[in-house]
Each structure stands twice: as C-alpha cells, then as structure tokens.
PDB file of N, CA and C in Angstrom:
ATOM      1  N   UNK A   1       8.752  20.649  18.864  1.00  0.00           N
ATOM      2  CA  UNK A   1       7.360  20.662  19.293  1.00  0.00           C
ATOM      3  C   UNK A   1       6.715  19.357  18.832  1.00  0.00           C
ATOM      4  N   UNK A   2       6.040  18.918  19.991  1.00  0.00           N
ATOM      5  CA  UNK A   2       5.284  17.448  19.358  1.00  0.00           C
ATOM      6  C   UNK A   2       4.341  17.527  19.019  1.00  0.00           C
ATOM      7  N   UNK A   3       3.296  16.619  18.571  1.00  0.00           N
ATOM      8  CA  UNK A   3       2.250  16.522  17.440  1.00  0.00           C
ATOM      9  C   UNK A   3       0.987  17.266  18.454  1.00  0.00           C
ATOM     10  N   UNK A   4       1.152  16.758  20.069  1.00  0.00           N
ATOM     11  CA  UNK A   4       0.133  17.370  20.731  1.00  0.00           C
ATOM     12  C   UNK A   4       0.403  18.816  20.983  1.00  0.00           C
ATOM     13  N   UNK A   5       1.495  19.615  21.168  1.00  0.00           N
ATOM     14  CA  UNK A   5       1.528  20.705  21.015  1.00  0.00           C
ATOM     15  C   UNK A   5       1.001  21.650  20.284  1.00  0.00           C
ATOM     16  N   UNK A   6       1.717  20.812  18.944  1.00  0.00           N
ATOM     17  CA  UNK A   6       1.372  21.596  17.730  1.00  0.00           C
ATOM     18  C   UNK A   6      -0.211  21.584  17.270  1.00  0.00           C
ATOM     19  N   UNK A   7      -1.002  20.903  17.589  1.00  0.00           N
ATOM     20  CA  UNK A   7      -2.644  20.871  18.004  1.00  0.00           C
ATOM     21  C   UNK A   7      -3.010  21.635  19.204  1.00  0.00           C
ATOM     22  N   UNK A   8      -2.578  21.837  19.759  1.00  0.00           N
ATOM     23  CA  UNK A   8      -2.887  22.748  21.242  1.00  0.00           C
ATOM     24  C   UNK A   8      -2.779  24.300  20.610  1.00  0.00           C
ATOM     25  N   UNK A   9      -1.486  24.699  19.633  1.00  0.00           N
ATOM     26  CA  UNK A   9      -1.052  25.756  19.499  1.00  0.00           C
ATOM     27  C   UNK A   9      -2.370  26.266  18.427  1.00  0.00           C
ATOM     28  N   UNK A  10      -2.738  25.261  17.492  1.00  0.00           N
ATOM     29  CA  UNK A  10      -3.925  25.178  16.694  1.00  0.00           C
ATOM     30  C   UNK A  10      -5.088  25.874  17.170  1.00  0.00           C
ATOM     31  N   UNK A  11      -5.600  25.181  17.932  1.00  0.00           N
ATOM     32  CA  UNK A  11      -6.826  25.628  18.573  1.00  0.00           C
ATOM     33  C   UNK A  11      -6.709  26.656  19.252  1.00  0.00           C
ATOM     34  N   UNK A  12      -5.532  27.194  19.986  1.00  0.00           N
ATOM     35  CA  UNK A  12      -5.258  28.471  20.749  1.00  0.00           C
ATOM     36  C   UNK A  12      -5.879  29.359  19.591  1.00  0.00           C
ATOM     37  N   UNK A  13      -5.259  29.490  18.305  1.00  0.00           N
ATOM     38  CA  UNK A  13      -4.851  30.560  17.654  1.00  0.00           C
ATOM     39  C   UNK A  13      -6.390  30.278  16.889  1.00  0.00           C
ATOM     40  N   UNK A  14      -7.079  29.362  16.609  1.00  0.00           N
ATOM     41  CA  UNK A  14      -8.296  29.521  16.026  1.00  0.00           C
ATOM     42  C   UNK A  14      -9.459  30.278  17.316  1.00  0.00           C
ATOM     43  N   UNK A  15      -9.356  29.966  18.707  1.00  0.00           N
ATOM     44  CA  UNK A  15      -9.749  30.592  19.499  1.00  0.00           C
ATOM     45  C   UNK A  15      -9.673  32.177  19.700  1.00  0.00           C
ATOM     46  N   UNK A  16      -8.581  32.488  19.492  1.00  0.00           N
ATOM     47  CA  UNK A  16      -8.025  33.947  19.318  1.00  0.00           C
ATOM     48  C   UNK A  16      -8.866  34.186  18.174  1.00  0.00           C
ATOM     49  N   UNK A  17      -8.582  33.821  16.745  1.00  0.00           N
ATOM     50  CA  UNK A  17      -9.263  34.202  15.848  1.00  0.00           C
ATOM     51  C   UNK A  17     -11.059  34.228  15.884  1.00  0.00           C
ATOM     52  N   UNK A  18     -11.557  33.708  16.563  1.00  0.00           N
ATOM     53  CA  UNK A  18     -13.070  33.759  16.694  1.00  0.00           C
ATOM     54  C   UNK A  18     -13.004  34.921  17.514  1.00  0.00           C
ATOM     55  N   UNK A  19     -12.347  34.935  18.738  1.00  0.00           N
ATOM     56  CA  UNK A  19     -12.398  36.247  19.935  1.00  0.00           C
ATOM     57  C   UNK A  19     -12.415  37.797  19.063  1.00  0.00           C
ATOM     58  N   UNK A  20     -11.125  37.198  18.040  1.00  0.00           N
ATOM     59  CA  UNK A  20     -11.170  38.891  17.368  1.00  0.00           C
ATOM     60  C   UNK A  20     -12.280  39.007  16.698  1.00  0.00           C
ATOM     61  N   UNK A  21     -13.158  38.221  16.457  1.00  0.00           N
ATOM     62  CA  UNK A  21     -14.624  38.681  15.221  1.00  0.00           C
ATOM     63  C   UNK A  21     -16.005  38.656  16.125  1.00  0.00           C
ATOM     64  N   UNK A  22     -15.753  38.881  17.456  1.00  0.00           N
ATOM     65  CA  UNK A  22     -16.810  39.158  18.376  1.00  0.00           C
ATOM     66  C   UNK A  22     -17.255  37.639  18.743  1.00  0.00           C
ATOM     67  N   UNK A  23     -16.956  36.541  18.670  1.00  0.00           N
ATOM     68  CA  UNK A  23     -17.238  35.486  19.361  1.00  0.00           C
ATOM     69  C   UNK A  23     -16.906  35.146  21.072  1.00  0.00           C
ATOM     70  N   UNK A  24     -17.927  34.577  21.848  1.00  0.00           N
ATOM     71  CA  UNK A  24     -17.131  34.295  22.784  1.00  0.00           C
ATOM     72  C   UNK A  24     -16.968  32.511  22.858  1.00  0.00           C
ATOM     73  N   UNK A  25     -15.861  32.526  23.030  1.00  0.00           N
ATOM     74  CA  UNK A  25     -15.765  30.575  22.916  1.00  0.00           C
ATOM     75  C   UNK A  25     -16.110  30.414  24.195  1.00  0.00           C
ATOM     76  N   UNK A  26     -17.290  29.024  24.459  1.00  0.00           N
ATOM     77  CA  UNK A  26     -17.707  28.941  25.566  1.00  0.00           C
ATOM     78  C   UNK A  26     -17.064  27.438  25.936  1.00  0.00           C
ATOM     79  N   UNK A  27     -16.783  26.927  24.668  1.00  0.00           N
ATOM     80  CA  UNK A  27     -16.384  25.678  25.242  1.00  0.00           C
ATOM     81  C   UNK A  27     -15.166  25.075  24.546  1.00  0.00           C
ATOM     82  N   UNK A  28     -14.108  24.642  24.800  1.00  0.00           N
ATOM     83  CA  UNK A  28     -12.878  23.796  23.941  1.00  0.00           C
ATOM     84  C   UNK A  28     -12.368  22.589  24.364  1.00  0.00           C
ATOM     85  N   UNK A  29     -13.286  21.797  23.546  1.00  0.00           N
ATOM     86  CA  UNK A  29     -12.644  20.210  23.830  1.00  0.00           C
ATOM     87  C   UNK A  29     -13.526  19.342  24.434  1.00  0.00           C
ATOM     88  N   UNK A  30     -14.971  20.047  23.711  1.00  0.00           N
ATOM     89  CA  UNK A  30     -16.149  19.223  24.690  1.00  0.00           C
ATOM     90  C   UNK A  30     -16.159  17.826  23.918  1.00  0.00           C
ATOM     91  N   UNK A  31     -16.421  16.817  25.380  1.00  0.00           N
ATOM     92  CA  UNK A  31     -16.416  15.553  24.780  1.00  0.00           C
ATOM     93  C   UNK A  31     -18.031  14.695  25.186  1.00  0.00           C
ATOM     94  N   UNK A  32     -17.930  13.822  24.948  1.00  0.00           N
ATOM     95  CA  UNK A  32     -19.134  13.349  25.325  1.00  0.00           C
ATOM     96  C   UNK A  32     -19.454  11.718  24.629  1.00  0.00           C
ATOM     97  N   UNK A  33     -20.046  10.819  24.081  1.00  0.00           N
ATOM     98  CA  UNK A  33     -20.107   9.521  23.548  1.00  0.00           C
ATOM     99  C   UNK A  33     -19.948   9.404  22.203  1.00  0.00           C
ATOM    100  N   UNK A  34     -20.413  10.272  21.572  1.00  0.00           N
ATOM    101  CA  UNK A  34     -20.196  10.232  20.182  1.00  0.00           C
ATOM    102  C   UNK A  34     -18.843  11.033  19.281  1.00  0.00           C
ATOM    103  N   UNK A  35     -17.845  11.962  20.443  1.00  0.00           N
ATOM    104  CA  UNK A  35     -16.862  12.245  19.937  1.00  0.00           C
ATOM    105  C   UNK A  35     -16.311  13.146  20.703  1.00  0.00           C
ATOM    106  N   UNK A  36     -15.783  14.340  20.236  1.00  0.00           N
ATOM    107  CA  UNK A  36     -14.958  15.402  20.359  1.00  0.00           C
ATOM    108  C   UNK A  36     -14.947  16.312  19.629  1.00  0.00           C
ATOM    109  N   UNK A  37     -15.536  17.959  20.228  1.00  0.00           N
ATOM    110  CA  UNK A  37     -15.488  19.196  19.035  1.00  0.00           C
ATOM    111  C   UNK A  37     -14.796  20.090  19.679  1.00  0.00           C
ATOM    112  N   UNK A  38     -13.873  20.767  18.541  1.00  0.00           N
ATOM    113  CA  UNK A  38     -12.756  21.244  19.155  1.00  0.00           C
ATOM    114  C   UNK A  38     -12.917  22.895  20.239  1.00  0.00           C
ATOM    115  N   UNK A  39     -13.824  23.480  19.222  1.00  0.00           N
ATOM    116  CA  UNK A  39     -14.433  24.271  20.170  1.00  0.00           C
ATOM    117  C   UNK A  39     -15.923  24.847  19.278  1.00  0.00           C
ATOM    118  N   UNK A  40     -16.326  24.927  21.267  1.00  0.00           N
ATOM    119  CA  UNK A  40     -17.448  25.548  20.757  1.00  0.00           C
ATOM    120  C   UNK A  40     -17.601  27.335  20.842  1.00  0.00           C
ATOM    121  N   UNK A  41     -18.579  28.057  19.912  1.00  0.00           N
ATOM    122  CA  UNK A  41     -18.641  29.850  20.086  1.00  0.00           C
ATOM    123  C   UNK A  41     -19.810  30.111  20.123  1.00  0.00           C
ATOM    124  N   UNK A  42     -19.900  31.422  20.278  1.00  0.00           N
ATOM    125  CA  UNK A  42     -21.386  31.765  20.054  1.00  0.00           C
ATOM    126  C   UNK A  42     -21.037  33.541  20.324  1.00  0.00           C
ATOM    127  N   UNK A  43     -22.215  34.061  19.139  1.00  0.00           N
ATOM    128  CA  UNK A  43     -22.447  35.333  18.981  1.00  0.00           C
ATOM    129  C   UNK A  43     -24.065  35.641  19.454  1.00  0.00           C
ATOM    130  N   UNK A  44     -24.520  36.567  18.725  1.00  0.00           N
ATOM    131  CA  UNK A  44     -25.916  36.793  18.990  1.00  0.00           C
ATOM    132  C   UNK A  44     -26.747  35.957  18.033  1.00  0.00           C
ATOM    133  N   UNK A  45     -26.440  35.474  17.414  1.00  0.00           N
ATOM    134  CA  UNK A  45     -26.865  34.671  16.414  1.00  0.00           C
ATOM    135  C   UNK A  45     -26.663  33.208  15.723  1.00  0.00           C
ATOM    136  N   UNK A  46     -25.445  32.880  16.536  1.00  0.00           N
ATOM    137  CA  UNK A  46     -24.954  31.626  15.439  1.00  0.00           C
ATOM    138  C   UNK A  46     -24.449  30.953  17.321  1.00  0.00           C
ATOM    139  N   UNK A  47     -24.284  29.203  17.032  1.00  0.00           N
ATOM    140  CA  UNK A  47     -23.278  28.841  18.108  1.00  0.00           C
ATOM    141  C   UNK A  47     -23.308  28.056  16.780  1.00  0.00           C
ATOM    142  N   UNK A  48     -20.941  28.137  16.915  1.00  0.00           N
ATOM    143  CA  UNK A  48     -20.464  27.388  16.252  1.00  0.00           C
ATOM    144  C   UNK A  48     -19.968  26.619  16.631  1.00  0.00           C
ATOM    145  N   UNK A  49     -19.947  25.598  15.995  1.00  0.00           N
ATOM    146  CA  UNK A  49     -19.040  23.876  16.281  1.00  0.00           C
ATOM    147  C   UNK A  49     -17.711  23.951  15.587  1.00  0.00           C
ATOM    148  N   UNK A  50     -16.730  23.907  15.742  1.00  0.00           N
ATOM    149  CA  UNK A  50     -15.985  24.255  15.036  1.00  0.00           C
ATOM    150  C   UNK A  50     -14.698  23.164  15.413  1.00  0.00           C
ATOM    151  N   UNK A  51     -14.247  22.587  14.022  1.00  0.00           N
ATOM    152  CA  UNK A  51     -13.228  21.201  14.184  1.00  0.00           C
ATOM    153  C   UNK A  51     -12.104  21.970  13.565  1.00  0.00           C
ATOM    154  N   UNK A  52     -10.970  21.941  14.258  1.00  0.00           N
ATOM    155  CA  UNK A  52      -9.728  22.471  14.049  1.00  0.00           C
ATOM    156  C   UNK A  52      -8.508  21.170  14.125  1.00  0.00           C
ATOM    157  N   UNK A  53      -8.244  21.594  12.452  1.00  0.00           N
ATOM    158  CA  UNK A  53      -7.100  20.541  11.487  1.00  0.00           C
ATOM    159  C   UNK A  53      -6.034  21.255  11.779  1.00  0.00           C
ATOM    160  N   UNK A  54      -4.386  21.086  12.484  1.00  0.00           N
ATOM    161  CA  UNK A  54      -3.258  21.784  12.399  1.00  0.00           C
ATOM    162  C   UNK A  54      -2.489  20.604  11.429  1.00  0.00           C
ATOM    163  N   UNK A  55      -1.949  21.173  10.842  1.00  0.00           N
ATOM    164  CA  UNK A  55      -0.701  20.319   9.913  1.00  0.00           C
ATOM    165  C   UNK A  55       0.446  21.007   9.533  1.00  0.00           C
ATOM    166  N   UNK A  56       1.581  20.355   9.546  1.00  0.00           N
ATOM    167  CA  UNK A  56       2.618  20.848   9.038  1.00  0.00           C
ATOM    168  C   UNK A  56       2.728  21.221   7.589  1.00  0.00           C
ATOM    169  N   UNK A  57       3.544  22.105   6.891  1.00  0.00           N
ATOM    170  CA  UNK A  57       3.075  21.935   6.037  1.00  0.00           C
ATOM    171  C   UNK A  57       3.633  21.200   4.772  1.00  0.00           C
ATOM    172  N   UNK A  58       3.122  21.155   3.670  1.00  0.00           N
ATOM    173  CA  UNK A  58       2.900  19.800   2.559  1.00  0.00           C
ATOM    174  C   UNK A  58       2.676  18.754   3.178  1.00  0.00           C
ATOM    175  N   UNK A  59       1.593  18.589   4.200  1.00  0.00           N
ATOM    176  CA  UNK A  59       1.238  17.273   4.849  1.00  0.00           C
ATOM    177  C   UNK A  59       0.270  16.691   3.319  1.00  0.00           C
ATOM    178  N   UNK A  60       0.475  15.582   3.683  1.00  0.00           N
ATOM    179  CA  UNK A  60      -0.622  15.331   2.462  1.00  0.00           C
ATOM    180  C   UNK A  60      -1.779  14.840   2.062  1.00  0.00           C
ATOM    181  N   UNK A  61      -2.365  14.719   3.603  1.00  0.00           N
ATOM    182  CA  UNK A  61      -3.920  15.200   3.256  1.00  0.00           C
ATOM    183  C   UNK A  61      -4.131  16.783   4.301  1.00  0.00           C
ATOM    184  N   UNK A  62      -4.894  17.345   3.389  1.00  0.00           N
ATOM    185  CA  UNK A  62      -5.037  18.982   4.398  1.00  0.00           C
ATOM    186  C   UNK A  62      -5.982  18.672   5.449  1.00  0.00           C
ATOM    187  N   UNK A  63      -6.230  19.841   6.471  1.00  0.00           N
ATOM    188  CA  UNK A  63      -7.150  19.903   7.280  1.00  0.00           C
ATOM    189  C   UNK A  63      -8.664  19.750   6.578  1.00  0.00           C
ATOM    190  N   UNK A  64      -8.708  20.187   5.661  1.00  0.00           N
ATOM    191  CA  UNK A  64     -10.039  20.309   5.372  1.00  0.00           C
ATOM    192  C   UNK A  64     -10.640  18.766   4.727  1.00  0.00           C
ATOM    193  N   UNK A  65      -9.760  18.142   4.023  1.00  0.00           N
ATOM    194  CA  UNK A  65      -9.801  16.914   3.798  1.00  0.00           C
ATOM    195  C   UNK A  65     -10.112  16.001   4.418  1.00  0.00           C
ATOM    196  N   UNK A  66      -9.654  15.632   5.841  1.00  0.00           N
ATOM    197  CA  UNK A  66      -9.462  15.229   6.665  1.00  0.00           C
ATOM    198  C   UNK A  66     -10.960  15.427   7.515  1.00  0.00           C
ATOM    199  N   UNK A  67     -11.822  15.960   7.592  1.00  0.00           N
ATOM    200  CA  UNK A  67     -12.981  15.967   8.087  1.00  0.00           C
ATOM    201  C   UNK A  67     -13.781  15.466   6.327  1.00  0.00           C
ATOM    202  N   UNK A  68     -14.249  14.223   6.938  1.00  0.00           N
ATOM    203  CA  UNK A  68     -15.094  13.194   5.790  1.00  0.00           C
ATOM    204  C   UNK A  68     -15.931  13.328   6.552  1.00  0.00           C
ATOM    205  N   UNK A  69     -17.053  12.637   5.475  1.00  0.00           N
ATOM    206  CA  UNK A  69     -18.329  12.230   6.008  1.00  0.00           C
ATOM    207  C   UNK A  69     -18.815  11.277   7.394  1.00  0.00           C
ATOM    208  N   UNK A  70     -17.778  10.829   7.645  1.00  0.00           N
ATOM    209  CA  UNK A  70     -17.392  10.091   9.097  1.00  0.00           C
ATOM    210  C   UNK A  70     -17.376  10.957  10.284  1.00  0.00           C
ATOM    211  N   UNK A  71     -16.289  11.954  10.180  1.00  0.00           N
ATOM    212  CA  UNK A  71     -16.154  12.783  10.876  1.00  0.00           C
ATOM    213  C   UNK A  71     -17.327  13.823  11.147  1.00  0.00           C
ATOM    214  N   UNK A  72     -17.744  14.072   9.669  1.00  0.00           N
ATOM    215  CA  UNK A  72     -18.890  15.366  10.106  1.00  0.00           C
ATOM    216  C   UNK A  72     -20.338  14.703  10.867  1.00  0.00           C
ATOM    217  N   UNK A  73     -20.339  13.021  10.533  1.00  0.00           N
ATOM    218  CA  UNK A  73     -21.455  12.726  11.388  1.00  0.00           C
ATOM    219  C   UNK A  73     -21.147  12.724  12.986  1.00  0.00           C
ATOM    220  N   UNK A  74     -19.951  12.336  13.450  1.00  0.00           N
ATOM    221  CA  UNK A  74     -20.125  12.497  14.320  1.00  0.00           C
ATOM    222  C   UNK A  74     -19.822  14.379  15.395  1.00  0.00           C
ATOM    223  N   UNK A  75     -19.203  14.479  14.704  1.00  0.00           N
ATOM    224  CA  UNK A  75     -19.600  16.093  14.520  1.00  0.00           C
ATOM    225  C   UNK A  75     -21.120  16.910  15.115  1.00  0.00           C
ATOM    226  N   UNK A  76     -21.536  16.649  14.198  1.00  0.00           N
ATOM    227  CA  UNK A  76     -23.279  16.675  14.246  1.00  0.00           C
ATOM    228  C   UNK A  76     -24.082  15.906  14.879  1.00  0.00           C
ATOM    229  N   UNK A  77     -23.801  14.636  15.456  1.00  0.00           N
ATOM    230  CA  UNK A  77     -24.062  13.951  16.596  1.00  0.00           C
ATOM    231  C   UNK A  77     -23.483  14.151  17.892  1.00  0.00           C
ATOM    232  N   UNK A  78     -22.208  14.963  18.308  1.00  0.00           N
ATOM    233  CA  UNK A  78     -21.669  15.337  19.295  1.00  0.00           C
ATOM    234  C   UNK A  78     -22.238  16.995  19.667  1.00  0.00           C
ATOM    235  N   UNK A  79     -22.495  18.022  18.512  1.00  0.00           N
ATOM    236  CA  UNK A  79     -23.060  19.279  18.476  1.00  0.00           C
ATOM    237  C   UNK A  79     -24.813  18.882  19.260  1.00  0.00           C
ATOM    238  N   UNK A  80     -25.885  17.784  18.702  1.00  0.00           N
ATOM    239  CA  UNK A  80     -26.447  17.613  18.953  1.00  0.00           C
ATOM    240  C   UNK A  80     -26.599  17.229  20.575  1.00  0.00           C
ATOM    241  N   UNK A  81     -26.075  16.757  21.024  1.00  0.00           N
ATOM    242  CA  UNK A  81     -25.917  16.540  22.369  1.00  0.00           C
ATOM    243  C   UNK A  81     -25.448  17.742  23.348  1.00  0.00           C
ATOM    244  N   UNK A  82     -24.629  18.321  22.441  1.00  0.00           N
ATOM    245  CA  UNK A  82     -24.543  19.341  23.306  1.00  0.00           C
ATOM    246  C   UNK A  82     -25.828  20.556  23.607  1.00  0.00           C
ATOM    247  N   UNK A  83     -26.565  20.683  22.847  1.00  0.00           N
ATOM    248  CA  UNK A  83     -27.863  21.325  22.225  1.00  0.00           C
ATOM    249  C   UNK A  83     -28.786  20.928  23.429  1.00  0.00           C
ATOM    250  N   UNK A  84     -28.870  19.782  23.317  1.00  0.00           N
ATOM    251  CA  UNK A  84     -29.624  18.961  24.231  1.00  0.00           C
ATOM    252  C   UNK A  84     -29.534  19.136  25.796  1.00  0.00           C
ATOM    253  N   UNK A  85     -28.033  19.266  26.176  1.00  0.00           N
ATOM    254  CA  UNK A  85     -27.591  19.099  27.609  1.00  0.00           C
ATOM    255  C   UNK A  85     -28.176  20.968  28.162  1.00  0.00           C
ATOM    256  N   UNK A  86     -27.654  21.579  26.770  1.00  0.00           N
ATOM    257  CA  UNK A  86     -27.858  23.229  27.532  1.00  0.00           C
ATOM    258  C   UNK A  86     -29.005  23.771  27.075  1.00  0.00           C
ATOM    259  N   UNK A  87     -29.704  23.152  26.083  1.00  0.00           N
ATOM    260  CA  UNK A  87     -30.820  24.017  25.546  1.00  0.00           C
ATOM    261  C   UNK A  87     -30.931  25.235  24.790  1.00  0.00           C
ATOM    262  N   UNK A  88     -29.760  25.173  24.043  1.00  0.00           N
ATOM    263  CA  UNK A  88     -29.455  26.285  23.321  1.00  0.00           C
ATOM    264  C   UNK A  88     -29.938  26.646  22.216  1.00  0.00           C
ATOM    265  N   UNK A  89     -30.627  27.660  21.928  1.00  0.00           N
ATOM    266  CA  UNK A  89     -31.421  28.198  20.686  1.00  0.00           C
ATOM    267  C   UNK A  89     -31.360  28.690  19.972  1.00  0.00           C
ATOM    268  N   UNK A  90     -29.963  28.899  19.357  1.00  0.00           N
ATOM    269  CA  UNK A  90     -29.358  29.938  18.337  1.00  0.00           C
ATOM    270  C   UNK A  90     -28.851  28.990  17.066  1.00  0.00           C
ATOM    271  N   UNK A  91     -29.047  29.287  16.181  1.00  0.00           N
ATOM    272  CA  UNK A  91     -28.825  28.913  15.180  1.00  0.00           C
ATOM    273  C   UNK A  91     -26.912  27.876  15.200  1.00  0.00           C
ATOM    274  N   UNK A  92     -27.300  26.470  14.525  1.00  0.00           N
ATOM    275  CA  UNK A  92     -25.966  26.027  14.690  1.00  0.00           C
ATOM    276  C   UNK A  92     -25.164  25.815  13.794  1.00  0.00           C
ATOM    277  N   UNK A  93     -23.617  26.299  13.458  1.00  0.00           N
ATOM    278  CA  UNK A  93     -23.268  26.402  12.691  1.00  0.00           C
ATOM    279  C   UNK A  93     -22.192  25.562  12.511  1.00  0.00           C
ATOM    280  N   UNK A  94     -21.591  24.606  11.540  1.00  0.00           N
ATOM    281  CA  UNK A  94     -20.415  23.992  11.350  1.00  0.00           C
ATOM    282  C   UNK A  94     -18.909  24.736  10.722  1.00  0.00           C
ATOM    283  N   UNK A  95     -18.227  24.912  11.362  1.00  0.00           N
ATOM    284  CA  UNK A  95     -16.804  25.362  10.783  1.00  0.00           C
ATOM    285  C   UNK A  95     -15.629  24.732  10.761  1.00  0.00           C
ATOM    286  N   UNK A  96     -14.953  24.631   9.832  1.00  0.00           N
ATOM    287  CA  UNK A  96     -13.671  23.950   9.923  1.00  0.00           C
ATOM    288  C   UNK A  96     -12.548  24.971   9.773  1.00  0.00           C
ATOM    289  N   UNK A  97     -11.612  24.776  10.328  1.00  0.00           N
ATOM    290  CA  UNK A  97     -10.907  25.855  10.700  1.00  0.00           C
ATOM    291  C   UNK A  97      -9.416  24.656  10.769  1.00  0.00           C
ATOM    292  N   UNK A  98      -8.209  25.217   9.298  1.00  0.00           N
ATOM    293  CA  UNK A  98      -7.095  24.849   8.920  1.00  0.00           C
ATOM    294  C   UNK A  98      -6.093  25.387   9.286  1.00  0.00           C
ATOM    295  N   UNK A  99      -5.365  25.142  10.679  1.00  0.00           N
ATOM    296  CA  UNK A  99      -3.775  25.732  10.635  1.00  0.00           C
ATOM    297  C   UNK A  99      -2.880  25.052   9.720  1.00  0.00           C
ATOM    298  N   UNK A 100      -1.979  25.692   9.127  1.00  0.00           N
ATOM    299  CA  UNK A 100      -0.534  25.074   8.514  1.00  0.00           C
ATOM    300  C   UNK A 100       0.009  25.543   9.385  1.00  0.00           C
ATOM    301  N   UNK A 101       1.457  24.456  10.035  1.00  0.00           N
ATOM    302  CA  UNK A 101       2.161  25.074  10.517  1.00  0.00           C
ATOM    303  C   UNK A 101       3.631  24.946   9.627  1.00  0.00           C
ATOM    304  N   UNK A 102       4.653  25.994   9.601  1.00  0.00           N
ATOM    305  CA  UNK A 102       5.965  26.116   9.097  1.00  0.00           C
ATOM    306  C   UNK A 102       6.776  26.562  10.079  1.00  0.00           C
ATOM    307  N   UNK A 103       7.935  25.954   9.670  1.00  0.00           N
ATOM    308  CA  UNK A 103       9.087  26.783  10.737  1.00  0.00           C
ATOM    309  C   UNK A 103       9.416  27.933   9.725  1.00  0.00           C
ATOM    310  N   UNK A 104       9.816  28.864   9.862  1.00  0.00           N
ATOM    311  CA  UNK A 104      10.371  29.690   9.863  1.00  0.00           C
ATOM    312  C   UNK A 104      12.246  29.646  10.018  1.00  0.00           C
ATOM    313  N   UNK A 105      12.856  30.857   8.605  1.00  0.00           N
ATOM    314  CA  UNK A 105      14.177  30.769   8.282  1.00  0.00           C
ATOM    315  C   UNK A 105      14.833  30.635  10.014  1.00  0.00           C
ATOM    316  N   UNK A 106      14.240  31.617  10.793  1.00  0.00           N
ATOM    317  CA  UNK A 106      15.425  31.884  12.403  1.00  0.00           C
ATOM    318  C   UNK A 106      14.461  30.733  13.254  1.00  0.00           C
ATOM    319  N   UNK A 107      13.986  29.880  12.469  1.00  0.00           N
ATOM    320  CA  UNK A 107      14.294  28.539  13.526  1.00  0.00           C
ATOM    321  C   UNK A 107      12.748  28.590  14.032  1.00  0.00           C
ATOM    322  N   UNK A 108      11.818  29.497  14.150  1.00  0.00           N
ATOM    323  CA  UNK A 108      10.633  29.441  14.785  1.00  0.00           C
ATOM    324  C   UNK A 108       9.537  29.230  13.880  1.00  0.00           C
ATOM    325  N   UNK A 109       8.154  29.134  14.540  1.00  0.00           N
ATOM    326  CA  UNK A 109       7.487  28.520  13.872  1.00  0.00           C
ATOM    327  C   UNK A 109       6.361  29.443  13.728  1.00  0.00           C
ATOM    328  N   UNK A 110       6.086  29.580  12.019  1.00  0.00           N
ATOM    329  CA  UNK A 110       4.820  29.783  11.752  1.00  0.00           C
ATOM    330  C   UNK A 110       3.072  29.291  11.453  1.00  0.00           C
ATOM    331  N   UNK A 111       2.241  30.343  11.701  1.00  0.00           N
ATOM    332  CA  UNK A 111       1.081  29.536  11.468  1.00  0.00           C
ATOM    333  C   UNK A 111       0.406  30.174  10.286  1.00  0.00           C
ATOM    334  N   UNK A 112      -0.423  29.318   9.668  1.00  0.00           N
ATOM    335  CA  UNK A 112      -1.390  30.231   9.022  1.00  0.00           C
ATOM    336  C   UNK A 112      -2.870  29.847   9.069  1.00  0.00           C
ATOM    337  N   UNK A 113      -3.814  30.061   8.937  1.00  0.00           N
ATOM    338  CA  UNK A 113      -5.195  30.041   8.908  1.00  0.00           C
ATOM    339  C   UNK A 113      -6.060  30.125   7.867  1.00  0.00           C
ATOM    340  N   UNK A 114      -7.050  29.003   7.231  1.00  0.00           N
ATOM    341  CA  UNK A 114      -7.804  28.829   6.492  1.00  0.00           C
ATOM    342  C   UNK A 114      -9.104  28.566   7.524  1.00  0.00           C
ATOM    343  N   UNK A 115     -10.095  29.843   7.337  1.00  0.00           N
ATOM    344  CA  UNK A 115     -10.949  29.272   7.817  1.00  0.00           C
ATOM    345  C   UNK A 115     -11.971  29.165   7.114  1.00  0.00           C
ATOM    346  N   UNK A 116     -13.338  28.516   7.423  1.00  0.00           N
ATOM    347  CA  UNK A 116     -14.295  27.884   6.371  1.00  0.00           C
ATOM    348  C   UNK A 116     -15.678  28.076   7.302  1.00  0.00           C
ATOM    349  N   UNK A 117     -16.371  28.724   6.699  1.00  0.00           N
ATOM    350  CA  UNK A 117     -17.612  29.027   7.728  1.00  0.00           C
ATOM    351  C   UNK A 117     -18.681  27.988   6.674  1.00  0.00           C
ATOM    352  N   UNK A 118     -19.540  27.451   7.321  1.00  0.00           N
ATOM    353  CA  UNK A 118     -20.451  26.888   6.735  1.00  0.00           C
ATOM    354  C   UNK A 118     -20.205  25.274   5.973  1.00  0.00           C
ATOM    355  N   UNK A 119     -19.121  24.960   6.615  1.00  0.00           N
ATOM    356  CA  UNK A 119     -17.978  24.134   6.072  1.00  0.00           C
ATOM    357  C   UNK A 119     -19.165  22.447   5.611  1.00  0.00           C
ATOM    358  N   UNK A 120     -20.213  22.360   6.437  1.00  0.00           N
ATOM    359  CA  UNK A 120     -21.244  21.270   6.072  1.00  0.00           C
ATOM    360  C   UNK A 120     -22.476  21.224   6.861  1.00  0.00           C
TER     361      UNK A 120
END
C-alpha cells in the first residue's frame, strides 16, 4: 500500500468514526487558497474541521505533532472561508484525528485511532 492509500484509508476510517457518534460529514477534502481540511462534520451543535494524520507506526514525528502552529493557521484560515462561502452558524470546532497504521502477524494491516476533540 502506498503513502496515498494509506491516507485515503485514514480518512475513510476517521469518517466512519464521526458517522458512528451521530455526525454527518458534509465535506472531505475541501480545498480552497489557503489550504486543505481533511474533513468537514456537523451535528446539531458543533461543525468540525477536522485534520487527519495516518502514520505507520514508530514514525517519528506523530500525527498530532505534525499539525504546528503553521498548519493550524492555515487550518483556521481555510475553516474560515468555508464559513463564509455557506454561512454556517454552528459553533466551530478543531479536531485532530491520529491513525497508526501496523501490519499485522497474517500479513494485513491494522489501524488504530487517537482522536482529539478541541485539539486548538
């Protein structure tokens, strides 16, 4: 599996994971001038922005690492625009959301999930 896969498989499974806690993801992979957020959700209350880190694992910087102060501005400058384009009025929330991935002893591959609500 290549590096874009294994990011595709990422965001699938963080998507799934928002679906199971009553989210509906309305958007994955919105882009626009100031960046890229991996997906967007929304409940009755919150729309989340949410940047999804996959890594193999003992990579050695983690997902969560890996979103700096660089990243979260444009983050929050790409969320902002989106705000803007739809007019959306629900409270906005930042999440970072960590796959590890491992293979597994019979050859296949596992995931696991760190997720982080309120992440900045």
């Amino acid at each position: 599996m290549n590096i874009g896969e294994v990011g595709i498989q990422g965001e699938k499974r963080v998507a799934q994971f928002l679906r199971q806690r009553g989210f509906n993801v309305i958007k994955r992979n919105y882009q626009c001038r100031f960046g890229e957020i991996d997906i967007i959700a929304e409940n009755g209350e919150y729309i989340l922005f949410v940047e999804v880190k996959t890594r193999k694992q003992n990579a050695l910087i983690s997902g969560v690492e890996a979103v700096d102060s660089h990243k979260q501005s444009r983050l929050t400058l790409s969320a902002q625009d989106y705000i803007s384009k739809t007019l959306c009025e629900k409270q906005p929330r930042f999440d970072v959301a960590e796959v590890t991935v491992c293979e597994k002893s019979d050859g296949s591959m596992g995931y696991s999930l760190k997720y982080i609500e309120n992440a900045f």
